[in-house]
PDB file of N, CA and C in Angstrom:
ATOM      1  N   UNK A   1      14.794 -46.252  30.784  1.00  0.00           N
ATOM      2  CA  UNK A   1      13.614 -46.085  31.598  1.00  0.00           C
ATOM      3  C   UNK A   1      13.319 -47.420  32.290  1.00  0.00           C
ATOM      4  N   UNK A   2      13.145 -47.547  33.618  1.00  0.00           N
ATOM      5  CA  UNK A   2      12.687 -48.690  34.286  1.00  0.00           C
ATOM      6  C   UNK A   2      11.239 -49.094  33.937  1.00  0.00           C
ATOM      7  N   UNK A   3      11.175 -50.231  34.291  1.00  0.00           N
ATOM      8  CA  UNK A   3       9.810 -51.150  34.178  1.00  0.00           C
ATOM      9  C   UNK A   3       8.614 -50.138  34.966  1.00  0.00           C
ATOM     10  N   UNK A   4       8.765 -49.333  36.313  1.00  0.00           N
ATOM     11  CA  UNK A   4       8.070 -48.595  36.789  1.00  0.00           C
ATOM     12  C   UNK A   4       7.841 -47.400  35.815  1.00  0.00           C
ATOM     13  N   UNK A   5       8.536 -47.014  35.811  1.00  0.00           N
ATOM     14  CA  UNK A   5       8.713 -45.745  35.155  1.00  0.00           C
ATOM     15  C   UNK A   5       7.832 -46.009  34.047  1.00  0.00           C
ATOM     16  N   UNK A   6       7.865 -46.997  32.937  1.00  0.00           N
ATOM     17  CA  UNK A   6       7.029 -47.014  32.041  1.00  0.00           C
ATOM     18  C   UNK A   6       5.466 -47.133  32.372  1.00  0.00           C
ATOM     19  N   UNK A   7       5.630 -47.776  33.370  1.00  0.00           N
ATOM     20  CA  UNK A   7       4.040 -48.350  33.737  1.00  0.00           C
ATOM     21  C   UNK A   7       3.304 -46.798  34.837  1.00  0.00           C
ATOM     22  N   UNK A   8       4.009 -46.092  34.920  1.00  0.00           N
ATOM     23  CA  UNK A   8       3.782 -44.587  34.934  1.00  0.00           C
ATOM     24  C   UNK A   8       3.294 -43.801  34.171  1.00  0.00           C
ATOM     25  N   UNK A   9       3.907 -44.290  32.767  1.00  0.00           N
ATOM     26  CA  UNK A   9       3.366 -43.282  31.419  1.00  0.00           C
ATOM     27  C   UNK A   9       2.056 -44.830  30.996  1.00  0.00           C
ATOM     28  N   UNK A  10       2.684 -45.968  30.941  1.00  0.00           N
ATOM     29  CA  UNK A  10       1.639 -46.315  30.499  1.00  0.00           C
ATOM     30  C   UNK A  10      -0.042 -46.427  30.634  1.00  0.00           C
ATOM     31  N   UNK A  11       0.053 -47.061  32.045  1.00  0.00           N
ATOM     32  CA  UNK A  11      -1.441 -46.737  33.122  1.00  0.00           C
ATOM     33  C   UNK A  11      -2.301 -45.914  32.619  1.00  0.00           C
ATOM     34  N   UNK A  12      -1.551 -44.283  33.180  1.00  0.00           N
ATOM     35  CA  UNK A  12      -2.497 -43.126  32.452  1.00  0.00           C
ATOM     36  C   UNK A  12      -3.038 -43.288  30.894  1.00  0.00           C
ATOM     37  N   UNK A  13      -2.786 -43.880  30.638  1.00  0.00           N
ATOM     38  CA  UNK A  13      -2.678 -43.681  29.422  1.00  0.00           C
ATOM     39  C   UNK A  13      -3.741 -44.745  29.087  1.00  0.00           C
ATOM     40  N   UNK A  14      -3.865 -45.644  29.591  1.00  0.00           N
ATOM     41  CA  UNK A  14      -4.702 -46.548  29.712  1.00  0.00           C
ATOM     42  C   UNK A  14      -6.078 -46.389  29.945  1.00  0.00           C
ATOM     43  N   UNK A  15      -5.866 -45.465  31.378  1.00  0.00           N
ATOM     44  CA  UNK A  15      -7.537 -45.315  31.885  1.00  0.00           C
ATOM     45  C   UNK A  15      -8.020 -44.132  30.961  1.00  0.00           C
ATOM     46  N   UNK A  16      -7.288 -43.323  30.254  1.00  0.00           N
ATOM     47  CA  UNK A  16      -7.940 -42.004  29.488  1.00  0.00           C
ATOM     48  C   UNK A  16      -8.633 -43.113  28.388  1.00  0.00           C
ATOM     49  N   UNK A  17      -8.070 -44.247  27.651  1.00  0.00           N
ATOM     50  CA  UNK A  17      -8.835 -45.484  26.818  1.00  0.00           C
ATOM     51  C   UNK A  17     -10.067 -45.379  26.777  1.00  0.00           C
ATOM     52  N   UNK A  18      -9.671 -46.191  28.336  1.00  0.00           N
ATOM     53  CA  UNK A  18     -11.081 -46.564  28.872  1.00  0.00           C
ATOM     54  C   UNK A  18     -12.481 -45.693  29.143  1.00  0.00           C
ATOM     55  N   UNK A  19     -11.627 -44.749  29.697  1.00  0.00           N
ATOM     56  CA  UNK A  19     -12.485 -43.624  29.853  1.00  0.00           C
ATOM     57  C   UNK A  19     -13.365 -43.278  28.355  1.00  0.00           C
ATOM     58  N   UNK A  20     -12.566 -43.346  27.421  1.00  0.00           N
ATOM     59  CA  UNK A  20     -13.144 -42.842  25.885  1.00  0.00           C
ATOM     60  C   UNK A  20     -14.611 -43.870  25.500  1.00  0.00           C
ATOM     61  N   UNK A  21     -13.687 -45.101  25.606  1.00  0.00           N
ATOM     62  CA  UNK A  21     -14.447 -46.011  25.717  1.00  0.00           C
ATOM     63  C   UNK A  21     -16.043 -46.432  26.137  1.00  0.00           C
ATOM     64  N   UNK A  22     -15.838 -45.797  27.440  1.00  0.00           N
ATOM     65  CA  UNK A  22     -16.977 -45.952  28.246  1.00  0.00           C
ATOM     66  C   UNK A  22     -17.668 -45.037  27.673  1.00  0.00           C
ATOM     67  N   UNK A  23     -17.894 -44.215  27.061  1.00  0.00           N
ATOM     68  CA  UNK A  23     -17.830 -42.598  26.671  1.00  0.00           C
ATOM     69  C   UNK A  23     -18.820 -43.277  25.021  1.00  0.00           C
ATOM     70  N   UNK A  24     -17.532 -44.084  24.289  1.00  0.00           N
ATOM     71  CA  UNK A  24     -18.622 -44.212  22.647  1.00  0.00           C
ATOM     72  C   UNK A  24     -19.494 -45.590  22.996  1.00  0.00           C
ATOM     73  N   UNK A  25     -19.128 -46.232  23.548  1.00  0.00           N
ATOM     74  CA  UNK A  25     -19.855 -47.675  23.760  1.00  0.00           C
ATOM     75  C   UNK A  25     -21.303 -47.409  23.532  1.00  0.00           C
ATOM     76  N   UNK A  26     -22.125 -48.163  22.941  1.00  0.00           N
ATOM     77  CA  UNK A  26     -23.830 -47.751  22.796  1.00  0.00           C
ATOM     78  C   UNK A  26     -24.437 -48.617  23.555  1.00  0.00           C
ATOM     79  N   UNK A  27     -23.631 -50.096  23.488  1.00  0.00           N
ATOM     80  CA  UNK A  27     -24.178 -51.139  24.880  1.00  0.00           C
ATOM     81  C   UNK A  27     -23.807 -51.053  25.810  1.00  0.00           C
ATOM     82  N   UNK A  28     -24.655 -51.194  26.708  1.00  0.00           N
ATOM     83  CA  UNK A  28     -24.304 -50.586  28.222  1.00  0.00           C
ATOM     84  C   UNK A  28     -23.257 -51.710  28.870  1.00  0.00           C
ATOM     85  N   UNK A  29     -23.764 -52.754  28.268  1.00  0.00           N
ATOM     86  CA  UNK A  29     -23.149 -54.157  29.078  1.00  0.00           C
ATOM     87  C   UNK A  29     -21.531 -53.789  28.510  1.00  0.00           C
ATOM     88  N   UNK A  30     -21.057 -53.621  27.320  1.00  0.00           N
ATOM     89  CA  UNK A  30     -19.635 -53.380  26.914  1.00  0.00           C
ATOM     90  C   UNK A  30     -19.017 -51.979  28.231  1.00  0.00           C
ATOM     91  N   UNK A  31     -19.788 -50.826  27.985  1.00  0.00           N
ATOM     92  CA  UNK A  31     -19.723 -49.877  28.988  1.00  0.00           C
ATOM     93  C   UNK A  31     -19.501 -50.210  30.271  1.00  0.00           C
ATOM     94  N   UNK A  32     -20.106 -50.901  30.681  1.00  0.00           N
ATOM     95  CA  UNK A  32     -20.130 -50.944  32.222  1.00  0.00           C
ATOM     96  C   UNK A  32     -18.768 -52.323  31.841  1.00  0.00           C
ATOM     97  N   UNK A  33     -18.178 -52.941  31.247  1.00  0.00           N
ATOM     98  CA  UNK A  33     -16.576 -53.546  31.273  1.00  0.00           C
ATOM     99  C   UNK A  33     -15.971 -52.804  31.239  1.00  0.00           C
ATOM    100  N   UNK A  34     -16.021 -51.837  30.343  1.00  0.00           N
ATOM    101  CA  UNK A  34     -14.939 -50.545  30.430  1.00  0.00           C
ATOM    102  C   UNK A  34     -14.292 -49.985  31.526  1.00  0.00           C
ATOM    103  N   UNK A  35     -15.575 -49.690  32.149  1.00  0.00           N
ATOM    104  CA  UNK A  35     -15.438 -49.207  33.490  1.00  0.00           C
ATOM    105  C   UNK A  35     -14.825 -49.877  34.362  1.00  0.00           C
ATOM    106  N   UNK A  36     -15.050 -51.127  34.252  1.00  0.00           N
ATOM    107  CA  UNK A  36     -14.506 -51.964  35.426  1.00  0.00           C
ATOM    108  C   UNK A  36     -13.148 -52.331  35.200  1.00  0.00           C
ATOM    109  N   UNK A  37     -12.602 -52.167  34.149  1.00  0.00           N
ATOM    110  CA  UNK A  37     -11.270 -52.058  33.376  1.00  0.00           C
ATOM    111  C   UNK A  37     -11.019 -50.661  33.936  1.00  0.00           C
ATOM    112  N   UNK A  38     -11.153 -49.930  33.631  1.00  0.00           N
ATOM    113  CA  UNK A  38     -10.717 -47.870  33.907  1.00  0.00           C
ATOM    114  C   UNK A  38     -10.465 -48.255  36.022  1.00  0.00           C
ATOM    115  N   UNK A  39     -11.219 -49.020  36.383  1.00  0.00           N
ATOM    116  CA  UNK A  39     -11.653 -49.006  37.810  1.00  0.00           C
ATOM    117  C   UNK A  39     -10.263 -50.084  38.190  1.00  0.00           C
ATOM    118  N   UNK A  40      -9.843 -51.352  37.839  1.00  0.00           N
ATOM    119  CA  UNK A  40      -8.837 -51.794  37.610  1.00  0.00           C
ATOM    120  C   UNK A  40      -7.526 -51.329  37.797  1.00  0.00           C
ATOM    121  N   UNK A  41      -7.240 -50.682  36.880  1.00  0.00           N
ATOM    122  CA  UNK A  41      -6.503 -49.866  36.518  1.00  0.00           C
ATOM    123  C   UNK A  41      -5.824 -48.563  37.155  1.00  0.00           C
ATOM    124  N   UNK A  42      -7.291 -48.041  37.749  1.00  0.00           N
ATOM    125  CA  UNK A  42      -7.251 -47.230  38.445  1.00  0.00           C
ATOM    126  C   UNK A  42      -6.617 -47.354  39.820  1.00  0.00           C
ATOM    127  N   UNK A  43      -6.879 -48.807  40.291  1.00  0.00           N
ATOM    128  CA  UNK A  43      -6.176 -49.512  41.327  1.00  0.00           C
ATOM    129  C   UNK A  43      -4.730 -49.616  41.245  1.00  0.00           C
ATOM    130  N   UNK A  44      -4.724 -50.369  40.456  1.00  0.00           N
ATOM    131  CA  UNK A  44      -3.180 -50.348  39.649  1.00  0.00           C
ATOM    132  C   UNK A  44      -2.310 -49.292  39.640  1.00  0.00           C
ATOM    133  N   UNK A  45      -2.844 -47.655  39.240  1.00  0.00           N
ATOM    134  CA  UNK A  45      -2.315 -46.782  40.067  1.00  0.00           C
ATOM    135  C   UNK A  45      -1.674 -46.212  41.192  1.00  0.00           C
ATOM    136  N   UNK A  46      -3.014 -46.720  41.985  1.00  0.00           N
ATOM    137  CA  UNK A  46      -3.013 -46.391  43.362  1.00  0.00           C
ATOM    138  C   UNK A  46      -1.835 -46.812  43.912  1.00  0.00           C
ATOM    139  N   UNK A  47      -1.571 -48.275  43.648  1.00  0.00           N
ATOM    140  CA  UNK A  47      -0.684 -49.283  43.774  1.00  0.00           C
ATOM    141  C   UNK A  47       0.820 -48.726  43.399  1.00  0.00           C
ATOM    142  N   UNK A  48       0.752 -47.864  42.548  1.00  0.00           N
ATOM    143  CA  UNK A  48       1.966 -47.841  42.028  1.00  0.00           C
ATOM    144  C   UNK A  48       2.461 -46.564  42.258  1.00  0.00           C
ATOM    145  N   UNK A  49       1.714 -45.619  42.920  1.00  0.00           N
ATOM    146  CA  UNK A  49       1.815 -44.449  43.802  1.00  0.00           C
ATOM    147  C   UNK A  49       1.976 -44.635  45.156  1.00  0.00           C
ATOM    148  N   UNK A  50       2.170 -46.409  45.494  1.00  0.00           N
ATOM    149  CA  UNK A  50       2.460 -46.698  46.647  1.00  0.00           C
ATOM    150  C   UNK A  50       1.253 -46.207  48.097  1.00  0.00           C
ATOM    151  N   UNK A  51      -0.216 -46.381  47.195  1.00  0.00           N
ATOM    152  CA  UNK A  51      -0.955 -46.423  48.039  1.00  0.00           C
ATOM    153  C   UNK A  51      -2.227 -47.641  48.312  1.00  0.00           C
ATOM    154  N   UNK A  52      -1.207 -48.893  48.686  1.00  0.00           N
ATOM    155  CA  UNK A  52      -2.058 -49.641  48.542  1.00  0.00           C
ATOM    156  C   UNK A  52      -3.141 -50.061  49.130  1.00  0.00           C
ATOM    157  N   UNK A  53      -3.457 -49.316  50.425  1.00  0.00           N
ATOM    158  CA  UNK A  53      -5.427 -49.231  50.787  1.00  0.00           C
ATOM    159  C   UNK A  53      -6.307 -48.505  50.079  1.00  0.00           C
ATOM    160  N   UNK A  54      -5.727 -47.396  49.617  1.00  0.00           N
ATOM    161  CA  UNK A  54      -6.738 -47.011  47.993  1.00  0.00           C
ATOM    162  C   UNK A  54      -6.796 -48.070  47.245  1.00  0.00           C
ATOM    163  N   UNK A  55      -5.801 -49.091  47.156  1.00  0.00           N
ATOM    164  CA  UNK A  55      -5.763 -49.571  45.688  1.00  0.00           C
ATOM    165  C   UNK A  55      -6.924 -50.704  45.874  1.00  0.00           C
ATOM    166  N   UNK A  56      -6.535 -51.152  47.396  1.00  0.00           N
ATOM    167  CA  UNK A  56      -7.651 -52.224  47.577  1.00  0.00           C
ATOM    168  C   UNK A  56      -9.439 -51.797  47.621  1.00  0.00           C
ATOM    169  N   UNK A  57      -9.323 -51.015  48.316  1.00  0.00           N
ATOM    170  CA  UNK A  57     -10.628 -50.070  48.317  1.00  0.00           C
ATOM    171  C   UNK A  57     -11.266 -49.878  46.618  1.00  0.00           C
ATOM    172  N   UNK A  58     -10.322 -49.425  45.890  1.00  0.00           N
ATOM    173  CA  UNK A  58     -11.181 -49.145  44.625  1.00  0.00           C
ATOM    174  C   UNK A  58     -10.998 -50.203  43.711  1.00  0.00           C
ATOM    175  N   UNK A  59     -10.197 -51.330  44.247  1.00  0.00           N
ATOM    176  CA  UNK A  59     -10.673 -52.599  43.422  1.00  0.00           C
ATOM    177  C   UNK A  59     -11.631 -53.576  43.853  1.00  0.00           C
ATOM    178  N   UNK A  60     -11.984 -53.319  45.147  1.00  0.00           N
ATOM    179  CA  UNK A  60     -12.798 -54.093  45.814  1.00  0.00           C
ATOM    180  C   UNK A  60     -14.253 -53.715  45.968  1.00  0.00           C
ATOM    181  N   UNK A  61     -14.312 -52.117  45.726  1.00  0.00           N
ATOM    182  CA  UNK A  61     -15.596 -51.608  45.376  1.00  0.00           C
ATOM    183  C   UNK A  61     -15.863 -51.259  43.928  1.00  0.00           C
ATOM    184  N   UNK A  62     -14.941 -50.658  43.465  1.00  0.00           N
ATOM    185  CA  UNK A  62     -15.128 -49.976  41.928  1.00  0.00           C
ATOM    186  C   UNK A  62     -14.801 -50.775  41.223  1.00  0.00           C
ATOM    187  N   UNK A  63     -14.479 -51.695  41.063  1.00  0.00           N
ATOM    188  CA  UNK A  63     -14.309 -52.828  40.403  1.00  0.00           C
ATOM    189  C   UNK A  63     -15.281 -53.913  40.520  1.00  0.00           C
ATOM    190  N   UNK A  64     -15.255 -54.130  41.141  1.00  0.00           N
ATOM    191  CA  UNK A  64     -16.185 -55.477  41.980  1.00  0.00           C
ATOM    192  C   UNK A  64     -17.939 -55.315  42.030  1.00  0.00           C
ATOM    193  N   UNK A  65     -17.727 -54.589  43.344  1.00  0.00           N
ATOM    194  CA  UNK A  65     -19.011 -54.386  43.541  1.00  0.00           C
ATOM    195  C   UNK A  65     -19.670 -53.427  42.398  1.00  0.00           C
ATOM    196  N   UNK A  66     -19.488 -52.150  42.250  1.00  0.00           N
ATOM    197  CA  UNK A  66     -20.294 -51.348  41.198  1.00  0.00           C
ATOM    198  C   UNK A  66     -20.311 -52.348  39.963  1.00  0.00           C
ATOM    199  N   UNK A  67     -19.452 -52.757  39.488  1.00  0.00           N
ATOM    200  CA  UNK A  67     -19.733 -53.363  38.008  1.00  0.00           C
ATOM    201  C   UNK A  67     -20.663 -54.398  38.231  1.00  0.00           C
ATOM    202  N   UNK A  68     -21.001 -55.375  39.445  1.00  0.00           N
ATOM    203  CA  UNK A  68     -21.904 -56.040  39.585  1.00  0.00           C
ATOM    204  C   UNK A  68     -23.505 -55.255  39.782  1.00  0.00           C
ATOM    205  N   UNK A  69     -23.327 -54.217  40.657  1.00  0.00           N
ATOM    206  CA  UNK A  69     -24.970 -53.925  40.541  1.00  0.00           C
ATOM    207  C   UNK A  69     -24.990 -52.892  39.629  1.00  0.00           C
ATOM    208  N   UNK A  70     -24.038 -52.809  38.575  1.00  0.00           N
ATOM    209  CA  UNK A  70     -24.566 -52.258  37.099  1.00  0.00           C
ATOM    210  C   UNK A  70     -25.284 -52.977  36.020  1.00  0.00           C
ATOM    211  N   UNK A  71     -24.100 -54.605  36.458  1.00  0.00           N
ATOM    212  CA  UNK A  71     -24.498 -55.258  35.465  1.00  0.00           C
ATOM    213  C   UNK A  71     -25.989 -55.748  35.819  1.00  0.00           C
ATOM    214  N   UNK A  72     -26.536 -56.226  36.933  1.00  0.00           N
ATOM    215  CA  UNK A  72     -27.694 -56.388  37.857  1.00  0.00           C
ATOM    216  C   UNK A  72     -28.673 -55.470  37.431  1.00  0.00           C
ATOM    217  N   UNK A  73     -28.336 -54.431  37.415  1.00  0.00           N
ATOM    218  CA  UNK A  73     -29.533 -53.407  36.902  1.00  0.00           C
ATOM    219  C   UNK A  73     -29.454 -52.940  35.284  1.00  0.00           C
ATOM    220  N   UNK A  74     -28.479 -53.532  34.582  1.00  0.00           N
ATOM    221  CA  UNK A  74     -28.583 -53.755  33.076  1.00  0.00           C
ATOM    222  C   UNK A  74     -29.966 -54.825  33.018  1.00  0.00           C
ATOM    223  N   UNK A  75     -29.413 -56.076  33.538  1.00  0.00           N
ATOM    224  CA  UNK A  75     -29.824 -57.031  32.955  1.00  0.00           C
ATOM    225  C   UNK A  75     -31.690 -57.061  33.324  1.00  0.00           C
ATOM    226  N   UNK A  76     -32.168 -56.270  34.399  1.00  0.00           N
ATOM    227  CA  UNK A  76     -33.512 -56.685  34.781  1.00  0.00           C
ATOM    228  C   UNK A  76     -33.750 -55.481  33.847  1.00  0.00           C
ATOM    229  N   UNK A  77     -33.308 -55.024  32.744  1.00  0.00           N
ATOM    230  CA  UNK A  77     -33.908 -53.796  31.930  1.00  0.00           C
ATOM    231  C   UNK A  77     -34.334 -54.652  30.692  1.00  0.00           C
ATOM    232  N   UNK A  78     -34.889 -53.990  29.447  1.00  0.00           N
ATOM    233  CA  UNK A  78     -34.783 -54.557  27.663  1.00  0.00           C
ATOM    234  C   UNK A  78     -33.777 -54.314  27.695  1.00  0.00           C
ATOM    235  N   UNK A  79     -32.865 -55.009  26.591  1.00  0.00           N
ATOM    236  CA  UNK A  79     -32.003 -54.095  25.929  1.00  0.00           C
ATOM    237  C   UNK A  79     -32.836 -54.367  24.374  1.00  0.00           C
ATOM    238  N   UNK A  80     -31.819 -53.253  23.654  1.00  0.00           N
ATOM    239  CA  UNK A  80     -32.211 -53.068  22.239  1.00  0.00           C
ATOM    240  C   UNK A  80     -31.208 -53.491  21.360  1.00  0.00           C
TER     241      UNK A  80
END
């Protein structure tokens, strides 16, 4: 199996993780990394499906930007 080929099975396999992840996390601040990891990743895909203006697009927004005005609107909250 080539280096691609693995990183085919692996990836997926990755963001379903993350996905779980984001899913049991009880702190939001761990949660919202998850995501930006799953969002990553998700790029990384894109990338490797040989679509790399998706890939930039959802690392440059779903990565980037959302995890910042998550973390932005975590932080002006309590936490517990």
């Amino acid at each position: 199996m080539t280096e691609a080929g693995i990183l085919h099975v692996l990836v997926p396999i990755l963001i379903v993780v993350c996905a779980v992840f984001v899913g049991r996390f009880k702190d939001l601040i761990y949660a919202t990394l998850a995501l930006a990891a799953l969002s990553l990743l998700l790029a990384l895909e894109f990338y490797l499906l040989q679509a790399p203006d998706v890939a930039i697009a959802e690392a440059g927004i779903g990565a980037a930007i959302t995890t910042a005005i998550f973390v932005l609107a975590i932080r002006s909250t309590k936490r517990t």
